[in-house]
Every structure is written in C-alpha cells, then in structure tokens.
Protein backbone atom coordinates (compact mmCIF):
# COMPACT_ATOMS: atom_id res chain seq x y z
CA UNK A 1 22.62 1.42 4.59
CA UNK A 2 23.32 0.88 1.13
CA UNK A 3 19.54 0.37 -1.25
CA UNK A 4 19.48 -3.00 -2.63
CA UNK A 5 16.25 -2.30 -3.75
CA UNK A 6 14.53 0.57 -4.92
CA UNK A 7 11.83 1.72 -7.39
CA UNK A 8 10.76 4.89 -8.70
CA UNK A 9 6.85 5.53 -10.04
CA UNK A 10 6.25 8.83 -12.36
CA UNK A 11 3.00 9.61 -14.53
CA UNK A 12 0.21 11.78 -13.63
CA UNK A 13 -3.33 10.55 -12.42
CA UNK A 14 -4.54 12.00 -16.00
CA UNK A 15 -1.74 11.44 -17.90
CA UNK A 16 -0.96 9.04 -20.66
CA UNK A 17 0.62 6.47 -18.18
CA UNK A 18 2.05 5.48 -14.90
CA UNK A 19 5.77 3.87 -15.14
CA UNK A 20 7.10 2.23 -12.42
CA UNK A 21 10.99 0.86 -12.47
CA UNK A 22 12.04 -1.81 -9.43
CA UNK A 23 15.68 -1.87 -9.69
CA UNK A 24 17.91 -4.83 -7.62
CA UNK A 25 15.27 -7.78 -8.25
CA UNK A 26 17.36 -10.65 -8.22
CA UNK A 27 17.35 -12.66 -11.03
CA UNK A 28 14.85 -15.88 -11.41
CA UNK A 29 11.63 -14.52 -9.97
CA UNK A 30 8.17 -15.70 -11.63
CA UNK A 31 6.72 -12.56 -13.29
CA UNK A 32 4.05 -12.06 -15.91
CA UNK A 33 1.52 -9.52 -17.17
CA UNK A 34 -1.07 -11.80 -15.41
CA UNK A 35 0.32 -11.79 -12.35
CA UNK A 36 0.82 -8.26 -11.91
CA UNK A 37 -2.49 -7.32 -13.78
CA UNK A 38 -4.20 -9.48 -11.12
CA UNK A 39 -2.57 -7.35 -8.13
CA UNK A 40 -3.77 -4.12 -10.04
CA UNK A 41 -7.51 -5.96 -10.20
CA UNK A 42 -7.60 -6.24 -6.95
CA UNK A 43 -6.73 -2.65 -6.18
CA UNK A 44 -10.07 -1.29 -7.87
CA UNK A 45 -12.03 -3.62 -6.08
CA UNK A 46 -14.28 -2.25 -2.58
CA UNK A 47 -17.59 -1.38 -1.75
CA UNK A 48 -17.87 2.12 -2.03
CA UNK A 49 -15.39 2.72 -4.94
CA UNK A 50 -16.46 5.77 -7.53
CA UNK A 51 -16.85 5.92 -11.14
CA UNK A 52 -13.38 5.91 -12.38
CA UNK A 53 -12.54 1.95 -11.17
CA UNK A 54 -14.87 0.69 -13.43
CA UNK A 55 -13.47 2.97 -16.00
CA UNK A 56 -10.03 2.70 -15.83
CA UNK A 57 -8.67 -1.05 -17.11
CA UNK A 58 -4.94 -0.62 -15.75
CA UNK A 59 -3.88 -1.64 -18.80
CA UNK A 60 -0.36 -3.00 -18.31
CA UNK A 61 2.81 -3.43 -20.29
CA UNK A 62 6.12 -5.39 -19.13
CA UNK A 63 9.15 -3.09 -20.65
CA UNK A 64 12.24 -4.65 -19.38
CA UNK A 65 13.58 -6.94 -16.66
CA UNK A 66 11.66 -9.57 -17.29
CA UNK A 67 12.05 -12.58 -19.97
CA UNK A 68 10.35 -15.54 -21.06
CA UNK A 69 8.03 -15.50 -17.51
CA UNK A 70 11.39 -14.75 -15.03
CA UNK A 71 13.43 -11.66 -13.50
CA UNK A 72 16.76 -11.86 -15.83
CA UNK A 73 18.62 -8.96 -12.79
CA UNK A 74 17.86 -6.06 -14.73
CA UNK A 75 15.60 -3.35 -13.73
CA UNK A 76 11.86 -4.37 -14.00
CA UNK A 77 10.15 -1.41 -15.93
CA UNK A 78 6.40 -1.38 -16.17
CA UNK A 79 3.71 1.02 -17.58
CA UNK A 80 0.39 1.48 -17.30
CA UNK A 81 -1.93 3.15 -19.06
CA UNK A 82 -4.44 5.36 -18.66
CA UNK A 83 -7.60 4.10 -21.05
CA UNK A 84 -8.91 7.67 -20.52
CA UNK A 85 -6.33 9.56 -22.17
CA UNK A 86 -7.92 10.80 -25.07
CA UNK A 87 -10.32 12.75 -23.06
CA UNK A 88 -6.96 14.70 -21.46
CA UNK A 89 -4.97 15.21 -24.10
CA UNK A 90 -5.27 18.81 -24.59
CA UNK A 91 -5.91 19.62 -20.66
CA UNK A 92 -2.56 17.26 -20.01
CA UNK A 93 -0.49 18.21 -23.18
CA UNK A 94 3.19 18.25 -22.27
CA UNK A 95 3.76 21.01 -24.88
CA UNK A 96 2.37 24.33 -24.90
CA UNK A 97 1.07 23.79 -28.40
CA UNK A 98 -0.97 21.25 -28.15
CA UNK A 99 -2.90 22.61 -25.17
CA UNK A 100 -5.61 23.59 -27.55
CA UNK A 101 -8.45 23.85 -25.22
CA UNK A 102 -9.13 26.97 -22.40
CA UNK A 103 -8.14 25.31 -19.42
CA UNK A 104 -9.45 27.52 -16.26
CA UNK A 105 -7.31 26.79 -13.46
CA UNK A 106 -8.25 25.09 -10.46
CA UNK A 107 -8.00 27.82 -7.47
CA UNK A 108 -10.16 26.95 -5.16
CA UNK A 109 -7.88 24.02 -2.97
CA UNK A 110 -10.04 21.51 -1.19
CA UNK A 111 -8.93 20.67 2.90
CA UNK A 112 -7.22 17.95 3.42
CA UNK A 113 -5.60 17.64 0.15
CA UNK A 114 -2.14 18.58 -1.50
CA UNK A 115 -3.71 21.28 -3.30
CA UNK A 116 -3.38 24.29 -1.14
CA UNK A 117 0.45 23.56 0.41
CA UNK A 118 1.56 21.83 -2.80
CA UNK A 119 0.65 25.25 -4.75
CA UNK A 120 2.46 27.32 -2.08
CA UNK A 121 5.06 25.54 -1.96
CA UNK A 122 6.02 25.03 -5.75
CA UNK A 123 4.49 28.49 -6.51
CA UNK A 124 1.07 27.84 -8.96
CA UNK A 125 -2.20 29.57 -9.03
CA UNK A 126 -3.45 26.36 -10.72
CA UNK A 127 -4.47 23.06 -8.36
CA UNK A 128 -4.32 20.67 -11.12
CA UNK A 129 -0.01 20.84 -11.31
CA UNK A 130 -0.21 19.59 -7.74
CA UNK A 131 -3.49 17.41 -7.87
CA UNK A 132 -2.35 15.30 -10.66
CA UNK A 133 0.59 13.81 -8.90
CA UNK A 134 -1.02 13.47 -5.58
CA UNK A 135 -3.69 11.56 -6.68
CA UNK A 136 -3.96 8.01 -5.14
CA UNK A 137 -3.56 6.74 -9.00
CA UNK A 138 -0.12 7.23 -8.46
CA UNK A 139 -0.85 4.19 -6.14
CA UNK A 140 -1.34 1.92 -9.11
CA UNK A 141 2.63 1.62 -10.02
CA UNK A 142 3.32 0.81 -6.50
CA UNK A 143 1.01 -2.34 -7.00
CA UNK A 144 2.72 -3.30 -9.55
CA UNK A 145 5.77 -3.33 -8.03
CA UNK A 146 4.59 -4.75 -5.21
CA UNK A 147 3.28 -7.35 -7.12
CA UNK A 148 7.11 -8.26 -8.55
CA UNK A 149 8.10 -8.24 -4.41
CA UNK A 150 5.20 -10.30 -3.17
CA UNK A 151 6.64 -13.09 -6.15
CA UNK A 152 9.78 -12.86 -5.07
CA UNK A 153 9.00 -13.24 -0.78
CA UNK A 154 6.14 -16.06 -1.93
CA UNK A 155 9.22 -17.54 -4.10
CA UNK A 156 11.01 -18.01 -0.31
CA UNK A 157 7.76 -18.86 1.48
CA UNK A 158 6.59 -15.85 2.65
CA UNK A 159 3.24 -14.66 2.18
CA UNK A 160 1.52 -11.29 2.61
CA UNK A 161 -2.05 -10.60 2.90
CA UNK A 162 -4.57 -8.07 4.14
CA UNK A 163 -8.07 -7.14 5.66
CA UNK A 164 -10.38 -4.59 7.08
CA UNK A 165 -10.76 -4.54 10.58
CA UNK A 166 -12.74 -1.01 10.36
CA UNK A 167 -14.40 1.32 8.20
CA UNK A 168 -16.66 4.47 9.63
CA UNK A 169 -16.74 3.42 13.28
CA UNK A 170 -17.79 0.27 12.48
CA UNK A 171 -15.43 -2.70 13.30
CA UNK A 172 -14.93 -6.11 12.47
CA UNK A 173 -14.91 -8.80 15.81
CA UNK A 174 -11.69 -9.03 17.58
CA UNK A 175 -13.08 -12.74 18.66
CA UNK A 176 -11.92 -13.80 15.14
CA UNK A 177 -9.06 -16.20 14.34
CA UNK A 178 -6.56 -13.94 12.37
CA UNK A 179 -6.77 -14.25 8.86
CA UNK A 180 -3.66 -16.83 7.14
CA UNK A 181 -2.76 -17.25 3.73
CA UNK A 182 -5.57 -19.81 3.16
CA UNK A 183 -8.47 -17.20 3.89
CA UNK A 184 -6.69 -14.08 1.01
CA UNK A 185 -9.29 -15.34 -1.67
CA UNK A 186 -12.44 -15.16 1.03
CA UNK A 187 -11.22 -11.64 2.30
CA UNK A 188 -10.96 -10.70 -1.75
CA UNK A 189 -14.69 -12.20 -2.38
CA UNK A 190 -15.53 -9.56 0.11
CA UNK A 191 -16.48 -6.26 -0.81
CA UNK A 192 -15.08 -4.58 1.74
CA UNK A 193 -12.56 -7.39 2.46
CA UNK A 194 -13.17 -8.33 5.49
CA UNK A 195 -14.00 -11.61 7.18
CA UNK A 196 -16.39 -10.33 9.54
CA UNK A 197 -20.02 -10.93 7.67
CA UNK A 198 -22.07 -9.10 10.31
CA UNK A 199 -19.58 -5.91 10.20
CA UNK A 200 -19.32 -6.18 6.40
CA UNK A 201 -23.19 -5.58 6.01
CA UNK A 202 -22.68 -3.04 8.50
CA UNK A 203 -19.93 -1.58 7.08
CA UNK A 204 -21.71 -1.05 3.52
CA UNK A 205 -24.91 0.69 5.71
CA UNK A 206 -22.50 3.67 6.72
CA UNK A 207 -21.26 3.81 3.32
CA UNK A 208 -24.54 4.08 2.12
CA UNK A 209 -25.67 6.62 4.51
CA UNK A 210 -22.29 8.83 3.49
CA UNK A 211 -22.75 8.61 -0.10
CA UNK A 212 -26.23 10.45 0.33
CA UNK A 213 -24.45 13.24 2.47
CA UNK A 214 -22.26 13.56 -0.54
CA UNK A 215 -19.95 12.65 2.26
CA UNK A 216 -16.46 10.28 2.64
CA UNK A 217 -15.68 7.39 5.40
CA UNK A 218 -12.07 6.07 6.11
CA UNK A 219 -11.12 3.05 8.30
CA UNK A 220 -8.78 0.91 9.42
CA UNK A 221 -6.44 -2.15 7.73
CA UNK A 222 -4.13 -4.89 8.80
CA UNK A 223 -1.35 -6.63 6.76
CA UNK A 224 -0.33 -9.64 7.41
CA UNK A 225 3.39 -11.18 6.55
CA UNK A 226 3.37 -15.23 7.48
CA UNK A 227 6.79 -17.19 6.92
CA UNK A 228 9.46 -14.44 7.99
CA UNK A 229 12.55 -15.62 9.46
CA UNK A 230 13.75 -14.17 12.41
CA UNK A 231 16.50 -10.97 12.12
CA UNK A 232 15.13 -8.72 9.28
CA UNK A 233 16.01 -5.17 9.96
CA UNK A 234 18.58 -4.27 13.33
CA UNK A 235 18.57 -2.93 16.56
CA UNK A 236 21.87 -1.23 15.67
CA UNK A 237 20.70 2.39 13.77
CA UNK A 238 17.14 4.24 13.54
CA UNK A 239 17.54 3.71 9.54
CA UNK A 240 17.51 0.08 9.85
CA UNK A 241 14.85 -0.98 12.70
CA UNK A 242 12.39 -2.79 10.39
CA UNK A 243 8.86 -1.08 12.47
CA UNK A 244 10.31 1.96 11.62
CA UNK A 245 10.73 1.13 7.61
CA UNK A 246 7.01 -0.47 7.60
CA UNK A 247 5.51 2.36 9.16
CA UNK A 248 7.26 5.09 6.54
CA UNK A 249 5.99 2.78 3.81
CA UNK A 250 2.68 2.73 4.94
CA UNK A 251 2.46 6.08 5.76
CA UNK A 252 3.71 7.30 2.74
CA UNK A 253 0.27 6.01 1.45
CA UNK A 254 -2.18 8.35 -0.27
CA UNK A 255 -4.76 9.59 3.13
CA UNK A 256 -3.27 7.50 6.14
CA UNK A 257 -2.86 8.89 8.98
CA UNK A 258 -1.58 6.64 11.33
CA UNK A 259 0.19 3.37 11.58
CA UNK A 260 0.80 0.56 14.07
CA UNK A 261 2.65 -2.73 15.11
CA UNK A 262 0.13 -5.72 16.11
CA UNK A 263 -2.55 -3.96 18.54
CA UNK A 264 0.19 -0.93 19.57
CA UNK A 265 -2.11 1.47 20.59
CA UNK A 266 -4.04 -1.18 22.46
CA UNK A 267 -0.84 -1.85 24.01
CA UNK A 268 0.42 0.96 25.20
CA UNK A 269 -2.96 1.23 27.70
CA UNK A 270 -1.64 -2.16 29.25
CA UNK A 271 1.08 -2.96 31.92
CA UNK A 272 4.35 -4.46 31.05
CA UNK A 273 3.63 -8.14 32.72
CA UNK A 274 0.39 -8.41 29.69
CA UNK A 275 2.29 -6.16 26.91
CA UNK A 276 4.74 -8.97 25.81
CA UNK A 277 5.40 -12.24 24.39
CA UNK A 278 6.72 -15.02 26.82
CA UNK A 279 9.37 -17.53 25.01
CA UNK A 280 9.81 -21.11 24.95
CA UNK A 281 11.53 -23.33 23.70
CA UNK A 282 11.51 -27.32 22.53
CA UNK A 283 14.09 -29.78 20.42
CA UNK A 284 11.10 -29.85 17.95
CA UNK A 285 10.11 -26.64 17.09
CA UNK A 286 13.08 -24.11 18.70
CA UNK A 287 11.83 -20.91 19.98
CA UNK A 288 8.35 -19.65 19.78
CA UNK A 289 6.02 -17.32 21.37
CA UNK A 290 2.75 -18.09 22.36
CA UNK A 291 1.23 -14.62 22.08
CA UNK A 292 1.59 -11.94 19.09
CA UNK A 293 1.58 -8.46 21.05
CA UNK A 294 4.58 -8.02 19.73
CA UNK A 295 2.82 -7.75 16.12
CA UNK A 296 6.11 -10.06 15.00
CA UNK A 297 9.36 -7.33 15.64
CA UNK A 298 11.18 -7.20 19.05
CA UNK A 299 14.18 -4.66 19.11
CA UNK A 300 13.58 -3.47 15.23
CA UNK A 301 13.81 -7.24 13.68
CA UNK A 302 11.55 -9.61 12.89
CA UNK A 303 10.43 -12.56 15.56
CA UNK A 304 9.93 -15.52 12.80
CA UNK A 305 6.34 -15.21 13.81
CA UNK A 306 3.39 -13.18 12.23
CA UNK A 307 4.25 -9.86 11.21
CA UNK A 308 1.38 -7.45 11.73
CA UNK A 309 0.69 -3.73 11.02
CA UNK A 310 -2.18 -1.77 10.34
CA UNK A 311 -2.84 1.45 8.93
CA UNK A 312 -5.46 4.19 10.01
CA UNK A 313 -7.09 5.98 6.60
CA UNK A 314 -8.60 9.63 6.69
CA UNK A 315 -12.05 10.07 4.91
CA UNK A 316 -11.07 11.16 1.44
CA UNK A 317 -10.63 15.12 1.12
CA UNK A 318 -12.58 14.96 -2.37
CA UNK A 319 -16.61 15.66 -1.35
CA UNK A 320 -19.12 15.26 -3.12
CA UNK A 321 -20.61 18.40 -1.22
CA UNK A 322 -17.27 20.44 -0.69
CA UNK A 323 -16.38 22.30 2.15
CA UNK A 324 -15.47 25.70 2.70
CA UNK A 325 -12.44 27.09 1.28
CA UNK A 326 -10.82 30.42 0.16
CA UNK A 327 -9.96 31.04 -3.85
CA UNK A 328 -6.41 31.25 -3.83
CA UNK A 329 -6.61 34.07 -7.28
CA UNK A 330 -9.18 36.63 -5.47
CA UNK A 331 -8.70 35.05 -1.86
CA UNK A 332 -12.51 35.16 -1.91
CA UNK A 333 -14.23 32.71 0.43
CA UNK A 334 -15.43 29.82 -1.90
CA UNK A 335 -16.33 26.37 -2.20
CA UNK A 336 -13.28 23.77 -2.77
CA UNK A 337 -13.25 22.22 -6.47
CA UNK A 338 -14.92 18.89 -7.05
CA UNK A 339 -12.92 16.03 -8.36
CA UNK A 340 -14.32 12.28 -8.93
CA UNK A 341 -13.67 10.32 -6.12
CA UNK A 342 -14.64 7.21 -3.72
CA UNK A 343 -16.73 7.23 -0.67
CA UNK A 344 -14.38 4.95 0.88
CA UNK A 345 -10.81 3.66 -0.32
CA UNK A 346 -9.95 1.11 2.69
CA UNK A 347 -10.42 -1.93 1.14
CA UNK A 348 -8.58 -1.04 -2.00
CA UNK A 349 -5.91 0.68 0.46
CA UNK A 350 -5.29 -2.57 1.97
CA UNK A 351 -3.88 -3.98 -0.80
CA UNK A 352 -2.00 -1.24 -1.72
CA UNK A 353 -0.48 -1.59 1.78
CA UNK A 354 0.26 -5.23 1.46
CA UNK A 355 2.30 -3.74 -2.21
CA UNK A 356 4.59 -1.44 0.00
CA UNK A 357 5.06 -4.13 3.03
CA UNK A 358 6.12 -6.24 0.06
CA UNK A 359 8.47 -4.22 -1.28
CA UNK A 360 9.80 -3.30 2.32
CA UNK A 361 9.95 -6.95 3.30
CA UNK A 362 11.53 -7.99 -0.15
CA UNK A 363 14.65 -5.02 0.42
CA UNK A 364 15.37 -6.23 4.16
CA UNK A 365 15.70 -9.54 2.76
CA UNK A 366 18.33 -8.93 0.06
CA UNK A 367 20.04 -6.81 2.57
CA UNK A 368 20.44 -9.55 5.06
CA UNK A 369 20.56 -12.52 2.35
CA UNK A 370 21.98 -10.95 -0.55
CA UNK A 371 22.52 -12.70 -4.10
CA UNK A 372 22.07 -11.59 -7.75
CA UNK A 373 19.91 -15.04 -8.46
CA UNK A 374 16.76 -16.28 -6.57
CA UNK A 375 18.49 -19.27 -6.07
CA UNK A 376 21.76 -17.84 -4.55
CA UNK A 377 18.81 -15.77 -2.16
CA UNK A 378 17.05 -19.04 -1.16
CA UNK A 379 20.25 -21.26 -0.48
CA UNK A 380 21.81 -18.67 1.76
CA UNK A 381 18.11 -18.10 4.02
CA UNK A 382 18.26 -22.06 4.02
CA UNK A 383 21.99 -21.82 5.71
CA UNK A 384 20.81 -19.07 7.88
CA UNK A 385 17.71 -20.79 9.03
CA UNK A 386 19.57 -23.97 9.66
CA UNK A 387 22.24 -22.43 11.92
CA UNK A 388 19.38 -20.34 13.76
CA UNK A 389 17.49 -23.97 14.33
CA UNK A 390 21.04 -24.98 15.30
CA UNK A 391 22.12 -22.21 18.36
C-alpha cells in the first residue's frame, strides 16, 4: 500500500531540538503555531507529572509547509526546542571537541527500559546513546504532528478525543455516558482527565501514596474518533485492516503495553449472540447499530459509528528508588541509574494517543479519498457519503 502520509521525528530528549516533518498533507488545512502549541500544552498536563513539564516550554517553530495560517502541499516541518539546552551542551555536543566536560557513562541499565537491549544491540558501554532517543520526549514531535492531522480530520468533521478510564487499579465508572466532542475541554480541566470525579480523587490518592515509595503507577486510556465514515482501511490484506494500523500506532507509544478495540478483552469473555452489533436500517437515517462492541471496525474498516481504542500503560521504568540491576562495565550487581521522571504519564499519554490515531485516521483517509487540496478531499467524501446513503 503505497504511504500517502508519513512523518519522520529526530532530536534527542536532551538535545537542542525535536524536528518533526509530515509529508502528503494536502493542501488548505488550518495550521498555526497556536494551534499546535496548544496540542503540545496539553501533553505536559496530568496529575502526577515530574519536574521537567513545568520546565520545559515546547517552544515551537513552523519551518515549512505552512503559509499565511494554511497547508500550501509541501511537507510540514516543525521544531521544537529544548529551553534546557544550555545545561547539555557539553554532555550532548555533536562534536568531539566541544564535549568539554568528563562525562561518566551511564552503565548501570534500569529494567524495563531501552537501556540494557538498546546498548547490546548497537554495541555501547554508555546508557545515555540509547536513553536519549527512547525517552518519551521524543513523544512531543508526534503531537505536533498529530496536531496538523487532527486539523485536517476536524476540517472533514471528524473529531478525536481522549480520557482515563484507569490509573493504579483504580477505575473510572463504566455507568458513564461515553465522553463526545462536547465534554474534550471538561476531561482537559481534569487533572488526570477523566470524567469520573469520585475515581479522579481516587486516582490522585494512589499517586500520592507511590510518589512516597519513590515508586511509578500506569493505567489505562481510551480514544475516541466521532464522525468517521464507513470503509476506512480493508478486509482485503493484513497491511491494510485499519484495528491492526491503530493498534501499531498506539503501541509504538513510549511504555504501553497493550492495546484494544471498544471493550475487546471484555469481549472475548462473552458469547457470540452478546459480542456484536445488531443492524438496522430506516429511509431517515440508513444503517446504524444500536450497540458499540464492535469499538467502530467490523472486518478491518470503519462502521461510521464511534471508533474506540484504548491503550494499557506500564508504570514508568525510571524510580525514584531503583531496582536492582547489574553494571554492564564490571558486571557487578548494582543499582539502575536515576533519571527525572513522572509518577504517572497516563493522562499526558492519552493525548499523545489521540496524536497517533490522528495521524493514522488522517493517512486511511487520503488513501481512500485522495486529493492534493482539502477541498478536492472533502468533495470526493461528500460523493462517497452520498452514494453510501444512496445503496
């Protein structure tokens, strides 16, 4: 299946920047600083966040692909940079010169992380070449270009959102109405971004309680697409089934773990006659569904209804009071390296997972609708819609 969208991100979590480049954004789409600055704002947000998000600005700069507020069809090319750069320069120094500080290396790998395998497999003695890449900062640049993909789907009425339905054992009510576009601002006014009051106060107990351990908490999120029209992805190739693509993306996020389609797991306890979504049909309205265990895809495609998927997240691997580990230069037993970190990420990794839905969502679409403008994109959903509201 040929890419008609892709992006790249490169930068270190230390570095002088993050870049990001989106390439195949049609041409048309509302972008500014403010917008995507406002995605990246919401990213450092969450109860339970460390030191560094109230640090770190995310300053941003728009480099190309983007004039006078719209897409123009070029690549989009953002940076962002790191206000804490002068602090690295010499431990970060791209040439050997300029590293003018003793830098011990890092050689004691903490479990869980990248440091251990990623030093194996690319042959250092030092943690920090493998560290500084697999840091969750990297997750910044995928905001922003989630950011340019969630302007782009809201351009064709499509809206994604998300919220916390766990964090440390502690969940939010399933009894709740599930969250529309309406309720994004009250699920962002909450600091753990959830709607659930009596599981948010909850929630920030255990957090509490783990942050005196020196300890970490992960959790569980759900994203939300509303406004999807029914055939994105294909039942015809494992490359193209749409679950498939949304559950790489979100995988591919910094500490989860696992990933599932409306309540999956629940589902897969149940028997066939309550596992799926009965159809009807009326002149008005067409097809519908009046149940959403389907979590919006049947067969790899979208349904037209609700698209839901949520993401399990691992307790961070960076403690406070580190575990047990073996130093890699005298293969000593030890005690893993300490880097700053969070006591809990899920809130903030919900809306990075809405930024790679996005950006999923926002590819199927130009592979099914095609165009080079956002207007060619809309008129040729509109003809598909209309002949689907036709058969």
């Amino acid at each position: 299946m040929a890419e008609m969208l892709r992006f790249l991100t490169a930068g270190e979590s230390h570095g002088p920047a993050l870049t990001a480049v989106l390439e195949g954004m049609v041409a048309g789409v509302p972008v500014s600083s403010k917008l995507v600055g406002a995605e990246l704002a919401r990213r450092r947000m969450g109860y339970g966040r460390g030191t560094r998000m109230k640090i770190e600005q995310d300053r941003l700069e728009i480099l190309g692909g983007v004039r006078h507020g719209r897409t123009i069809g070029s690549p989009v090319a953002m940076v962002i940079h790191n206000s804490e750069w002068p602090k690295w320069q010499a431990i970060m120094a791209v040439e050997e010169e300029d590293a003018e500080v003793e830098d011990p290396a890092l050689s004691r790998p903490r479990p869980g992380h990248a440091d251990l395998v990623g030093m194996q497999k690319y042959g250092f003695g030092d943690a920090r070449n493998i560290l500084e890449r697999a840091s969750a900062r990297e997750t910044a640049a995928r905001v922003a270009v989630g950011a340019v993909c969630k302007a782009f789907l809201g351009s064709l009425g499509v809206q994604v959102l998300s919220h916390v339905i766990e964090v440390g054992g502690v969940r939010a009510s399933d009894d709740a109405a599930l969250p529309g576009p309406d309720d994004l601002e009250r699920i962002d006014s909450s600091e753990l971004r959830t709607l659930d009051a009596r599981a948010e106060d909850e929630m920030r107990r255990v957090i509490e309680e783990a942050r005196r351990r020196g300890d970490t908490l992960g959790g569980v999120f759900e994203v939300i697409s509303y406004g999807l029209p029914p055939g994105l992805g294909s039942h015809v190739h494992w490359d193209r089934r749409i679950d498939a693509s949304l559950a790489q993306a979100l995988m591919s996020i910094h500490a989860i773990k696992g990933v599932e389609v409306g309540p999956g797991f629940e589902i897969a306890r149940t028997p066939g006659s309550a596992a799926h979504d009965e159809i009807s049909w009326t002149p008005e309205g067409g097809y519908d569904r009046a149940t959403g265990r389907s979590g919006g895809t049947e067969g790899g495609m979208t349904t037209g209804g609700p698209l839901r998927v949520r993401a399990a997240m691992k307790p961070l691997s960076s403690l406070a009071r580190p575990l047990h580990t073996v130093d890699v230069a005298t293969k000593e037993e030890a005690v893993a390296i300490t880097q700053r970190s969070d006591v809990c990420a899920v809130p903030a990794a919900g809306v990075v997972g809405e930024a790679v839905v996005a950006f999923v969502l926002a590819r199927e679409v130009l592979v099914k609708f095609g165009g080079d403008s956002l207007v060619e994109t809309r008129r040729n959903l509109r003809a598909y819609l209309d002949d689907v509201a036709s058969r």
